[in-house]
Protein backbone atom coordinates (compact mmCIF):
# COMPACT_ATOMS: atom_id res chain seq x y z
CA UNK A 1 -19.16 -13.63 4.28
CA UNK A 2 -18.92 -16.14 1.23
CA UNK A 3 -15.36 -17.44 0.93
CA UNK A 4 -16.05 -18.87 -2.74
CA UNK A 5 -16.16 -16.65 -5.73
CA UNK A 6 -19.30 -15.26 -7.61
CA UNK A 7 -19.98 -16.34 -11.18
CA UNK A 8 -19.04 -12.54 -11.83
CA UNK A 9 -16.03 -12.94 -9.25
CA UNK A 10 -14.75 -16.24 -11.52
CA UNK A 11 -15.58 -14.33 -14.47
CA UNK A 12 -13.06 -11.41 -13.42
CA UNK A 13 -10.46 -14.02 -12.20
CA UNK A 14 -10.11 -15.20 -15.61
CA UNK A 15 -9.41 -12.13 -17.40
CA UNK A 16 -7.06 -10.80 -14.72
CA UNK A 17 -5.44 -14.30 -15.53
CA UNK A 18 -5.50 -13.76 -19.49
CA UNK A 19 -4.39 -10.37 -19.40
CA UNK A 20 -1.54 -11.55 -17.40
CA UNK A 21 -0.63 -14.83 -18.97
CA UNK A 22 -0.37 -12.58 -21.77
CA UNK A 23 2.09 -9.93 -20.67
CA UNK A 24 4.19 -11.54 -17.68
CA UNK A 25 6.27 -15.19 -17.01
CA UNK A 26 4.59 -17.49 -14.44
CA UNK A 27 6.58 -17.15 -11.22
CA UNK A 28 8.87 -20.47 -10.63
CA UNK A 29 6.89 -22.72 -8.20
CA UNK A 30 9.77 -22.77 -5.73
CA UNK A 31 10.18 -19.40 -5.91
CA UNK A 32 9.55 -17.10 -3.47
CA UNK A 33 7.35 -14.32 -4.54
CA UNK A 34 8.37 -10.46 -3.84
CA UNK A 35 7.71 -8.73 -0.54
CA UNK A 36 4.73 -6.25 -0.10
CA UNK A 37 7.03 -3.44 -1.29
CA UNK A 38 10.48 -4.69 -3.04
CA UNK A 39 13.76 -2.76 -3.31
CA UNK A 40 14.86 -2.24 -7.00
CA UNK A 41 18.66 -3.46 -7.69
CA UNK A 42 19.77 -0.84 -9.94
CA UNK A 43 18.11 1.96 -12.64
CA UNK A 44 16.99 -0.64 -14.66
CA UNK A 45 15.11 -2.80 -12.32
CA UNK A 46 13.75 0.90 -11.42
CA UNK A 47 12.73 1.72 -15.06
CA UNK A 48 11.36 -1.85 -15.56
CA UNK A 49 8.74 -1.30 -12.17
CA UNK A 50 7.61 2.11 -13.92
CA UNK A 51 7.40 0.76 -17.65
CA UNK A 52 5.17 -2.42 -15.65
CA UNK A 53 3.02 0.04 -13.76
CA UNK A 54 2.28 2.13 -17.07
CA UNK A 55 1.27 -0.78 -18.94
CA UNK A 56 -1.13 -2.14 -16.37
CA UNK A 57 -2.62 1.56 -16.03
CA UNK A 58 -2.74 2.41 -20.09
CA UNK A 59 -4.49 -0.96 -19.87
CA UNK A 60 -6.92 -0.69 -17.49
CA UNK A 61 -5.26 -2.78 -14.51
CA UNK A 62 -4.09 -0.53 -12.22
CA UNK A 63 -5.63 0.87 -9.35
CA UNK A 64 -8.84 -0.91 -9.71
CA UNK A 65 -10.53 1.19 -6.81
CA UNK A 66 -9.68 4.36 -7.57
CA UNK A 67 -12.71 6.46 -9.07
CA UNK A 68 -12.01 6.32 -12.78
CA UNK A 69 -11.45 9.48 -12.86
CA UNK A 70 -8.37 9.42 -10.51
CA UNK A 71 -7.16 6.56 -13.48
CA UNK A 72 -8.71 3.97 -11.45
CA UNK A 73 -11.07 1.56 -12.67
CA UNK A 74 -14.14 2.32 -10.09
CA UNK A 75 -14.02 -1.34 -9.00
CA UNK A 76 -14.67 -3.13 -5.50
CA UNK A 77 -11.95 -4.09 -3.14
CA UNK A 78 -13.06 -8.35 -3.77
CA UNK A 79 -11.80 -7.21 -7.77
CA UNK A 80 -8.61 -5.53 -6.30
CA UNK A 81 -8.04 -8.53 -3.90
CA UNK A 82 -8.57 -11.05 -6.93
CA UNK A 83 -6.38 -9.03 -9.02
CA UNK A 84 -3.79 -8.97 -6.56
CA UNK A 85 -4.22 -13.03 -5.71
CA UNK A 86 -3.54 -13.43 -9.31
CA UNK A 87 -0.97 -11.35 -10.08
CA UNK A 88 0.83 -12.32 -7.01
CA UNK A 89 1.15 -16.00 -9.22
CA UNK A 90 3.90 -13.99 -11.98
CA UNK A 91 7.38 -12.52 -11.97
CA UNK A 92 7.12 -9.13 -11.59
CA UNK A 93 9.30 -6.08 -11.16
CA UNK A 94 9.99 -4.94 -7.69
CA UNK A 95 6.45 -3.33 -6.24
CA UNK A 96 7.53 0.58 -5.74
CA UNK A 97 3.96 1.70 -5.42
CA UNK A 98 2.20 0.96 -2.18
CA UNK A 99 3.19 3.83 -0.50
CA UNK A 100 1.87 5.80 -3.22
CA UNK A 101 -1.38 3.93 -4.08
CA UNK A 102 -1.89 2.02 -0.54
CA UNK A 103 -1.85 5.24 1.61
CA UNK A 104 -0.83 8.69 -0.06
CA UNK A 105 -3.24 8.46 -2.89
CA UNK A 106 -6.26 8.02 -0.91
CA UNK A 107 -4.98 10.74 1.68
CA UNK A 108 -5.04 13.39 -1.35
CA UNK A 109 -8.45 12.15 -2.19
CA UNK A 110 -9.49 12.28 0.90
CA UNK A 111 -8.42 15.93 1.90
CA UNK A 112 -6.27 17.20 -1.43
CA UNK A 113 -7.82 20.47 -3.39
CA UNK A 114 -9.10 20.15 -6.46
CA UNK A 115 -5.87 21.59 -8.00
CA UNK A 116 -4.03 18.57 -6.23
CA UNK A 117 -5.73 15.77 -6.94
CA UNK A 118 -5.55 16.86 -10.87
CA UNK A 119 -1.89 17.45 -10.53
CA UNK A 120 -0.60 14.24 -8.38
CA UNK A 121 -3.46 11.24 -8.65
CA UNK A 122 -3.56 10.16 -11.81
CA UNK A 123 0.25 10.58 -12.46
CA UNK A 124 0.22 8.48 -8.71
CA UNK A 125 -1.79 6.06 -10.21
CA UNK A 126 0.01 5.39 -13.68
CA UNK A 127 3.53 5.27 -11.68
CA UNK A 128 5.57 8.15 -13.43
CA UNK A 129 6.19 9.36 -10.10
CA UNK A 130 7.36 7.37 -6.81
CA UNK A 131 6.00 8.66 -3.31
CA UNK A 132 7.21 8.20 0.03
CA UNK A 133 5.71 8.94 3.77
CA UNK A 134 7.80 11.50 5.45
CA UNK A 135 6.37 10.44 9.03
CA UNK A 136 8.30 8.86 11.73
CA UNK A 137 11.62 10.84 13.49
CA UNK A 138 14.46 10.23 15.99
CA UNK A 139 13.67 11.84 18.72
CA UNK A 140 9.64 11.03 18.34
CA UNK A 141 10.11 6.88 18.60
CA UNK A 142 7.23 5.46 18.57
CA UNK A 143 5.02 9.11 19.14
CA UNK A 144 4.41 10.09 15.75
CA UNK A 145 2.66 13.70 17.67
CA UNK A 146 6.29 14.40 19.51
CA UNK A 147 7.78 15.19 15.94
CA UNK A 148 9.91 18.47 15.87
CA UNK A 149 10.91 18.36 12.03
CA UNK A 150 9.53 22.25 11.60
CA UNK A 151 7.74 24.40 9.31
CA UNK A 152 7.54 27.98 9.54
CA UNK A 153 5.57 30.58 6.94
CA UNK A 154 7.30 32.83 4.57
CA UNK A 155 4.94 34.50 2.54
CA UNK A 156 3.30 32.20 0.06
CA UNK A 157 6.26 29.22 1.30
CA UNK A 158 7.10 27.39 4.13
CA UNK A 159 10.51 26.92 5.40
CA UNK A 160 11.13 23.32 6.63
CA UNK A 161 14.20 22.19 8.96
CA UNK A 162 14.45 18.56 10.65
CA UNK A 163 15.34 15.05 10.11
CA UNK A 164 13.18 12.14 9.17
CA UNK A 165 13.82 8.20 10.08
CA UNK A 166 12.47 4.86 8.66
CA UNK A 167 11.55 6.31 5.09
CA UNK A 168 10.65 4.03 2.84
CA UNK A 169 12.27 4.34 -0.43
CA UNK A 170 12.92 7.86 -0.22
CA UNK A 171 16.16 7.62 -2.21
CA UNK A 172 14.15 6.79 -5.30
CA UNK A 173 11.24 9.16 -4.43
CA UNK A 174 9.84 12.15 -6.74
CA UNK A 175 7.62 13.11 -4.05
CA UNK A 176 7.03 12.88 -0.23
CA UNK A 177 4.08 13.61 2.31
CA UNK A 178 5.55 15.13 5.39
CA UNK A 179 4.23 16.41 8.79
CA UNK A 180 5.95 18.94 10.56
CA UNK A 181 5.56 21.51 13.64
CA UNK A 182 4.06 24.62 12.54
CA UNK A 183 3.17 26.16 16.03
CA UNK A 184 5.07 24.77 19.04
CA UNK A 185 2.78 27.05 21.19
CA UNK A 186 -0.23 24.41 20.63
CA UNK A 187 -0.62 21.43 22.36
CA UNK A 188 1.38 18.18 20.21
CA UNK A 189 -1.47 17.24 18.38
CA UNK A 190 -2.81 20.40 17.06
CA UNK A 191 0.36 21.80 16.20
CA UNK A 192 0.85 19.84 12.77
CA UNK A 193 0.40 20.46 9.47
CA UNK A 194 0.59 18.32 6.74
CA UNK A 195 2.57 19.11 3.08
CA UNK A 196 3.59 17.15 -0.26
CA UNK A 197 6.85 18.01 -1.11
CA UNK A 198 9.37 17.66 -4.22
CA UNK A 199 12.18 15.42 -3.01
CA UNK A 200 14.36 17.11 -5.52
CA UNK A 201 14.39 19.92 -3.59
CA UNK A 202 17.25 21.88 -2.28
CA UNK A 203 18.46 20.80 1.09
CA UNK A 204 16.69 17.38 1.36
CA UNK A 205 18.89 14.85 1.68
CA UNK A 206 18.41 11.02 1.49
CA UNK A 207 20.77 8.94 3.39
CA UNK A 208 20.08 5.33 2.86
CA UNK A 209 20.19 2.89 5.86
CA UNK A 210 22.07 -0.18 5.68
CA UNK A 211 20.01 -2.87 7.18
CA UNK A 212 21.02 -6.12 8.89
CA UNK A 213 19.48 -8.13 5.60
CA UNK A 214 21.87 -6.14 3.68
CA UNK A 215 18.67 -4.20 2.09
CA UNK A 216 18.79 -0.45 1.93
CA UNK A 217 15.10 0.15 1.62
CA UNK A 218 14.84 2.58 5.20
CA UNK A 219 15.97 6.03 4.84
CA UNK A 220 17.31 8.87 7.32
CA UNK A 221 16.26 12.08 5.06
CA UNK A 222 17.63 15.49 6.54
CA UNK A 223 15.61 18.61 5.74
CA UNK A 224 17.61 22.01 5.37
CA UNK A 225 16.17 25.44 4.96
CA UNK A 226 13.41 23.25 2.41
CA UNK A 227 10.86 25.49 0.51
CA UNK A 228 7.42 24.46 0.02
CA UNK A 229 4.92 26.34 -1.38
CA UNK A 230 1.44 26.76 0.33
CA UNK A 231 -0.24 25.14 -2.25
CA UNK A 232 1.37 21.77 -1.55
CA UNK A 233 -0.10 22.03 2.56
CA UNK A 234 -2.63 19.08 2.69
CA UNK A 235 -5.38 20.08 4.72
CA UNK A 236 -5.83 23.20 6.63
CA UNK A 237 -2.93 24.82 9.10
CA UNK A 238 -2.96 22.97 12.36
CA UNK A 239 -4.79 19.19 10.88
CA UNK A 240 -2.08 17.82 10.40
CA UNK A 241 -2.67 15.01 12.64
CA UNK A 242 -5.92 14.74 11.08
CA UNK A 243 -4.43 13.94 7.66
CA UNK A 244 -1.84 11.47 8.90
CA UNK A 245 -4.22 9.56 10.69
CA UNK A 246 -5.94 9.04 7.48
CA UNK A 247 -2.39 7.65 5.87
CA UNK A 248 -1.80 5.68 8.95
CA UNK A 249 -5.03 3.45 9.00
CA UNK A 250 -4.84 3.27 4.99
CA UNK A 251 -1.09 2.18 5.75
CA UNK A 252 -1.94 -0.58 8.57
CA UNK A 253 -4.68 -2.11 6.44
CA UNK A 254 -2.24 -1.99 3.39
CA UNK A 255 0.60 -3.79 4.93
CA UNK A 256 -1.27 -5.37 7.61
CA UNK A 257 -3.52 -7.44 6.05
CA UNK A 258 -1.16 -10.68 5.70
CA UNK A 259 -2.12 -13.85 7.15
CA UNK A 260 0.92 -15.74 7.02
CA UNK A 261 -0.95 -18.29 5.16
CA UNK A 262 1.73 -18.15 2.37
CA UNK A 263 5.01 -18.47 5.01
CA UNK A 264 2.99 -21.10 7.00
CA UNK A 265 2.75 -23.31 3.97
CA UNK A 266 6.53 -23.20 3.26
CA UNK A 267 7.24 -24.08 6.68
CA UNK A 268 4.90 -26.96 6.30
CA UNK A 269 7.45 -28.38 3.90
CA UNK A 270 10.92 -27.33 6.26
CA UNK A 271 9.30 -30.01 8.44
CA UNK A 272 8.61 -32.45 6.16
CA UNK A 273 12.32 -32.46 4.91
CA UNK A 274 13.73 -31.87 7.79
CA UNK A 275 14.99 -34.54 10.23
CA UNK A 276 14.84 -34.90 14.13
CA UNK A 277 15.95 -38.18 16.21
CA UNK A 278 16.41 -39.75 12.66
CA UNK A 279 12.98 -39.05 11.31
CA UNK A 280 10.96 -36.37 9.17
CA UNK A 281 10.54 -33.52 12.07
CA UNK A 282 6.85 -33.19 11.32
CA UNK A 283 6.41 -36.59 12.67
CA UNK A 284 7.36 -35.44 16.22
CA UNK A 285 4.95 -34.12 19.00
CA UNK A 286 6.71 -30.72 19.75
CA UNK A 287 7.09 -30.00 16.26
CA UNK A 288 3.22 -30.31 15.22
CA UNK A 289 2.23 -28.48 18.37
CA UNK A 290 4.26 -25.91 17.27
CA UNK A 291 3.22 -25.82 13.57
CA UNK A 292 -0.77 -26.09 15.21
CA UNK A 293 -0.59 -23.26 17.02
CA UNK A 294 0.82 -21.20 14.36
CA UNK A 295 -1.86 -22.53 12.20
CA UNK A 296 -4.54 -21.09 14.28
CA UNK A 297 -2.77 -17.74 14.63
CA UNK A 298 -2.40 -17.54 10.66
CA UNK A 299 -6.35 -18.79 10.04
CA UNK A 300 -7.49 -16.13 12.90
CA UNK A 301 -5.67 -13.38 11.36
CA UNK A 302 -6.84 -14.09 8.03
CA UNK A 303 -10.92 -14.37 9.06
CA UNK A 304 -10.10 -11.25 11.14
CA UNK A 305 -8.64 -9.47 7.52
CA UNK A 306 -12.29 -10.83 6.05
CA UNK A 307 -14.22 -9.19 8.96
CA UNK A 308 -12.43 -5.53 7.88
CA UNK A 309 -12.67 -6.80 4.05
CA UNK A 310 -16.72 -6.98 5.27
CA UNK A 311 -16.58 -3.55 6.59
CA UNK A 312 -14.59 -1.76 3.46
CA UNK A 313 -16.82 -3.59 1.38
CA UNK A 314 -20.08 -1.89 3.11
CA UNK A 315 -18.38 1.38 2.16
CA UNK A 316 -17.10 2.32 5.89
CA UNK A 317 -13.40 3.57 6.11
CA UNK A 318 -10.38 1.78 7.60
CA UNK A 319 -10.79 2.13 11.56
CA UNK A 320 -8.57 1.19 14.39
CA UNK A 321 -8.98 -2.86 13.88
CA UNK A 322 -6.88 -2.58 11.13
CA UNK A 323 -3.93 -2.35 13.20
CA UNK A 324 -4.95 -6.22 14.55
CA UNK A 325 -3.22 -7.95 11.49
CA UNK A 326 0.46 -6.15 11.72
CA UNK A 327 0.43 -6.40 15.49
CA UNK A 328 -0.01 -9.98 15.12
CA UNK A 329 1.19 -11.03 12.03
CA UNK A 330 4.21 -9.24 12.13
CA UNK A 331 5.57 -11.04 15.18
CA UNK A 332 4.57 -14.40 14.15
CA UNK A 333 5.85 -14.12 10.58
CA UNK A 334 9.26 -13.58 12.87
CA UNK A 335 9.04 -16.47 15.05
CA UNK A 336 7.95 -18.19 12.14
CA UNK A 337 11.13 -17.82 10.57
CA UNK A 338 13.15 -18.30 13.73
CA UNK A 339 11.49 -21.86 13.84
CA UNK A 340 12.23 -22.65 10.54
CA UNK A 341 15.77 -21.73 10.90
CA UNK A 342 15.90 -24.12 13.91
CA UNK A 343 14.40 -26.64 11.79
CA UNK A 344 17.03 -25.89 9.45
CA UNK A 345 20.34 -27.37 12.09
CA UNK A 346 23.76 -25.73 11.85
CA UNK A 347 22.72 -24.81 8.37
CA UNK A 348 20.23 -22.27 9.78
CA UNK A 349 22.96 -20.35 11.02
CA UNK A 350 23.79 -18.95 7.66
CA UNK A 351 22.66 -16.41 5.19
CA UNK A 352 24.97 -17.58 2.30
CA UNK A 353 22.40 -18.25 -0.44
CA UNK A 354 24.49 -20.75 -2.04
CA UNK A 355 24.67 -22.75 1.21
CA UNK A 356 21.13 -22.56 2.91
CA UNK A 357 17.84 -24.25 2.08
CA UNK A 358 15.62 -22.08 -0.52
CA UNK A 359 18.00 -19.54 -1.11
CA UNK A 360 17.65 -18.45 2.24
CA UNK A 361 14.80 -17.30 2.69
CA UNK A 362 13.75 -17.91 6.13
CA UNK A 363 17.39 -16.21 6.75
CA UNK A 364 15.95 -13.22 5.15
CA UNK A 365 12.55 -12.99 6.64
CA UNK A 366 13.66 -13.35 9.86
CA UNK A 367 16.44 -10.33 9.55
CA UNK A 368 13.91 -8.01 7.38
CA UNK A 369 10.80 -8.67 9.73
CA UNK A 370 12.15 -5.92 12.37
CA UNK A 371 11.51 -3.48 10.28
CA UNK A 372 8.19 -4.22 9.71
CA UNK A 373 7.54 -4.62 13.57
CA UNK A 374 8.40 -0.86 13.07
CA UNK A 375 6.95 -0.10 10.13
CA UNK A 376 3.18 1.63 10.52
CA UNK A 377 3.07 1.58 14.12
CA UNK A 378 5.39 0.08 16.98
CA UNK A 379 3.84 -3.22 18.05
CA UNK A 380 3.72 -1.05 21.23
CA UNK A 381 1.46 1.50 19.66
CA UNK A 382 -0.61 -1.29 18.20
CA UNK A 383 -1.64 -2.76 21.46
CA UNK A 384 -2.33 0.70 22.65
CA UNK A 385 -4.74 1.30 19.74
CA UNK A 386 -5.98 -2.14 19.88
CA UNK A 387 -6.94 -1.41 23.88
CA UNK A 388 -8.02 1.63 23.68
CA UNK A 389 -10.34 1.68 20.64
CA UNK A 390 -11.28 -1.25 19.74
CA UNK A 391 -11.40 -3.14 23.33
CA UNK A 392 -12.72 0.13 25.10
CA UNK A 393 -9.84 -0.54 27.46
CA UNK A 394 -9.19 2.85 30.03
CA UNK A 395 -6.37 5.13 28.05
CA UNK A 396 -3.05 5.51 29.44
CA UNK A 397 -2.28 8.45 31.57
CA UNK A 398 -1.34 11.43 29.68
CA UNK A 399 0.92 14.28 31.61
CA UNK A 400 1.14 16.04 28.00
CA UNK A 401 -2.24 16.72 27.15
CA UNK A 402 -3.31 20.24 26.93
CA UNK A 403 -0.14 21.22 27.27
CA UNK A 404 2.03 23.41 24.50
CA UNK A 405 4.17 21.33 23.13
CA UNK A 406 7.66 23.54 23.62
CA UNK A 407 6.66 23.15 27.60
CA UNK A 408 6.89 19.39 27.64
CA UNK A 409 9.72 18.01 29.36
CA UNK A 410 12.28 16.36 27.46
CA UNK A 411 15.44 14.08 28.42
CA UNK A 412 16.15 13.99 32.43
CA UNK A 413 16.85 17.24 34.39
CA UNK A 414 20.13 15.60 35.62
């Protein structure tokens, strides 16, 4: 792969730059730029991420890989990545959209009817309407296929009753993609189906999680007696699983594709200013061994993200390799942080902006990257996936398989 840009690749780099010199303020040097997916502060920071979104899609900037008739521009993903390098430079509203454009989006392309890809795609794309992923639940941890969140027909509806954990933004949702049991008589993984539903409908219920960064992003969303019309099931009855596995390795190439370059650079400079035994702490042996070797974790996860950039580019799908970056990443990115705070002295100790170096925002990345050790796979599942499917590694036993999924023991028999 070619690391330096194409005449045509420079040529696109400099209008995405124009367009956006044009309609957004530089982002402040020593500014931190915005997570993958930000949290808005109040209605207007909300209205300001949809009145962004429209502009960039009335303007041809959105979506750049979407078929254009989805709204999307029909582009390659080296024009989505420049785009995003770019635009990554400005101060922008929170990001409310790569749920929606990252994972659901291609899922409806991927196995929506016609009728639903003309109804939710295009209004997806232009960002009058905010999706969440209705996947994870209690009493499932990390096994997506032990969900019990229900679904049972009524005519031309379905009647769904559960609770879901670890939503995303599902407070300021429209719409949600949900999986639910729709025949406990089949084994776990063929019992599933897959819907889009309204979150404005009667009995769901969004219950914001406080978080120990003081965010509120997660979301414990309670289903009640919830109508949903057949027309909204996403696939056929029973491929379920199917479906989600299409959102989940769209999801762990979406928010796994970090390399830590960006963090790794800012804790360059903690080390420089810092001081140990009375001198700048990069200057002392444990320090640089410690900043080398998460060097070389940040450079291998980034050529590994160019080796899947390689594939997507070919045309091929997302497969199971995608899950490399977030099992990695995400635990460096924390210990990362955890360095940096010790870097820090007593000071590191505190979260009070005011007080703390750079606003604190090693403070914050270490608190917030928990979450995203959950978020799209446990690093548990990860490995699994990683072992299995990529490595070729023998499967873990499975007592469960073939077996209906009300017979499967649950809890201790006391």
């Amino acid at each position: 792969m070619d690391f330096e840009d194409t005449p045509e690749e420079i040529a696109f780099r400099g209008r995405c730059r124009a367009w956006l010199e044009a309609n957004a303020k530089p982002l402040d040097p020593s500014a931190s730029a915005r997570s993958a997916l930000s949290e808005p502060e109040d209605l207007d920071s909300l209205a300001g991420a949809k009145a962004w979104q429209a502009k960039k899609f009335d303007e041809g900037w959105a979506v750049l890989t979407w078929p254009k008739e989805f709204g999307g521009q029909g582009l390659g993903r080296m024009e989505a990545i420049i785009w995003g390098q770019e635009e990554a430079k400005f101060d922008l509203p929170a990001n409310l959209y790569i749920i929606g454009h990252g994972m659901l989006g291609p899922t409806i392309m991927a196995h929506g009817t016609e009728e639903q890809k003309e109804r939710f795609v295009r209004d997806m794309a232009r960002g009058s309407e905010i999706w969440c992923q209705l996947f994870s639940e209690p009493s499932a941890g990390s096994d997506l296929a032990g969900l019990r969140t229900s679904a049972v027909r009524d005519g031309d509806d379905w009647i769904i009753n559960g609770q879901k954990i670890w939503s995303t933004g599902a407070q300021w949702s429209d719409w949600g993609m949900i999986v639910t049991r729709t025949d406990p008589n089949a084994p776990k993984h063929a019992g599933l189906t897959y819907f889009i539903l309204d979150m404005r409908s009667p009995g769901v219920e969004a219950r914001p999680i406080k978080q120990i960064n003081g965010a509120s992003g997660f979301n414990e969303v309670f289903f009640t007696d919830v109508r949903v019309s057949d027309k909204n099931r996403l696939g056929a009855v029973g491929e379920g699983w199917k479906v989600a596995l299409t959102t989940l390795m769209n999801e762990r190439v979406a928010i796994g594709a970090g390399s830590g370059s960006g963090a790794f650079r800012k804790l360059l400079d903690v080390a420089r200013v810092s001081r140990r035994n009375g001198r700048p702490a990069i200057e002392d042996a444990g320090v640089r061994q410690k900043l080398a070797d998460f060097f070389i974790t940040s450079k291998g996860l980034q050529y590994t993200g160019y080796r899947t950039l390689s594939a997507l580019l070919r045309g091929t799908t997302p497969g199971p390799e995608g899950s490399i970056g977030k099992a990695v990443g995400a635990p460096m990115t924390q210990q990362m942080a955890a360095f940096a705070m010790e870097l820090q002295g007593p000071t590191g100790a505190l979260v009070e902006e005011s007080v703390v170096p750079e606003d604190g925002f090693w403070q914050e990345l270490y608190l917030g990257t928990p979450g995203m050790r959950i978020a799209g796979g446990t690093d548990e599942i990860l490995r699994n996936i990683i072992a299995e499917r990529v490595l070729g590694l023998p499967p873990e036993i499975r007592v469960d398989k073939g077996v209906a999924f009300r017979d499967i023991p649950t809890g201790s028999a006391g």
